[in-house]
Protein backbone atom coordinates (compact mmCIF):
# COMPACT_ATOMS: atom_id res chain seq x y z
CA UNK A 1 -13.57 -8.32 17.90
CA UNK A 2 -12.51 -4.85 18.21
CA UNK A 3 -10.39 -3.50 15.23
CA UNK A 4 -8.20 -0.56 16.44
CA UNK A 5 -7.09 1.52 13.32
CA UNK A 6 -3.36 1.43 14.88
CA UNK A 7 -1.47 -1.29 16.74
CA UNK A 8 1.80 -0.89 18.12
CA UNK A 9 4.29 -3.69 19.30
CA UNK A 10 7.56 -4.24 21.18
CA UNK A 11 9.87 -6.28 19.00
CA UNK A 12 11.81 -7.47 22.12
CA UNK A 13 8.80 -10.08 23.52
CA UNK A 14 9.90 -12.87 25.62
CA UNK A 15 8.48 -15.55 24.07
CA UNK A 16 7.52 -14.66 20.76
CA UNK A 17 9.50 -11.46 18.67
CA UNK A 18 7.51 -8.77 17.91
CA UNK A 19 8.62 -9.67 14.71
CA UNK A 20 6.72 -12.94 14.23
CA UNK A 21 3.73 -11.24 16.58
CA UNK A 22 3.53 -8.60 13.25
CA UNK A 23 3.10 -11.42 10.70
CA UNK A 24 0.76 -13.44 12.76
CA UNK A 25 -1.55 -10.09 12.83
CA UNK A 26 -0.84 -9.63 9.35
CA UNK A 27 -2.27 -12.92 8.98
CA UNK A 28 -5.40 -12.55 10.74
CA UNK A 29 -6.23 -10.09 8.52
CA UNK A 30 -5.01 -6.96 10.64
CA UNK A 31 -5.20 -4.05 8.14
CA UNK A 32 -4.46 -0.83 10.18
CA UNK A 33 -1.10 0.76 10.71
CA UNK A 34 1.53 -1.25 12.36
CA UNK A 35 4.12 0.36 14.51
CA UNK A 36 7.23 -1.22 16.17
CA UNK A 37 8.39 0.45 18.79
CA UNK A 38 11.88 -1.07 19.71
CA UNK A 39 15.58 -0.51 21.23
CA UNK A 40 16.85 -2.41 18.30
CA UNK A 41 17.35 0.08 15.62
CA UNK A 42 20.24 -1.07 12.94
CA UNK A 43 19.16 -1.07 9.21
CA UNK A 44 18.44 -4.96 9.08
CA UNK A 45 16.19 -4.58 12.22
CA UNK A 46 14.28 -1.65 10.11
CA UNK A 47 14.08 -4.06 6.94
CA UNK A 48 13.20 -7.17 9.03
CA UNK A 49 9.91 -4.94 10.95
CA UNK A 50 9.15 -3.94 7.10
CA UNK A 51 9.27 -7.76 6.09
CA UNK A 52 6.83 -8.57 8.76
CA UNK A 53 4.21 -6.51 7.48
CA UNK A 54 5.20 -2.78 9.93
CA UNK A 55 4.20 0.34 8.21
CA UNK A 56 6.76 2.45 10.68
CA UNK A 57 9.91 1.42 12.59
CA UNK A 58 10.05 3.59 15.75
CA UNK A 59 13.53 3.16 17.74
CA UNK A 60 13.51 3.68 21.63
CA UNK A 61 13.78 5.76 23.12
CA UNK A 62 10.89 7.31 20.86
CA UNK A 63 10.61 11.03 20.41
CA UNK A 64 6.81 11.59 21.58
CA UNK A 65 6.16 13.97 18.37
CA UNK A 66 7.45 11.50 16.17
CA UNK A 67 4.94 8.84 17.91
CA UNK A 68 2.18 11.24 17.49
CA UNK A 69 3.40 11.85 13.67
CA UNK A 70 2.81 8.06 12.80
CA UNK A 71 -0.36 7.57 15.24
CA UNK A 72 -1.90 10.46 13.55
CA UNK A 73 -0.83 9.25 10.00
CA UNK A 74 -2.87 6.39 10.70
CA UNK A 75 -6.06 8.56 10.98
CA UNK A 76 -5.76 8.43 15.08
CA UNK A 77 -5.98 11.81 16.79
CA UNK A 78 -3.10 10.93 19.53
CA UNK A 79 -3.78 13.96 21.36
């Protein structure tokens, strides 16, 4: 019921990828920012978070001003 302005997700989820978790949110009509926060990092991991309907691609281990840069850019005051 609740719709939180930000969401953020793992991408490494044991039994369903943080990938497929974005599009099913996506899906249920999830319109706020979308952040995956993840140890994988190459380009195609970037592009496949973008695919799935992420706004930001945050690699672990996440540098806490750049976590508060995209929670605030999504109209959350992170502090």
């Amino acid at each position: 019921r609740e719709r939180p302005p930000v969401c953020i997700l793992d991408i490494g989820l044991p039994d369903m990828d943080g990938f497929e978790l974005g599009r099913a949110v996506r899906r249920l009509g999830f319109d706020g920012t979308l952040l995956a926060l993840t140890g994988y990092g190459q380009e195609r991991d970037k592009q496949r978070a973008k695919d799935a309907g992420f706004d930001r691609h945050l690699t672990k281990p996440v540098d806490i001003g750049q976590l508060h840069l995209a929670i605030d850019g999504a109209g959350v005051d992170a502090r």
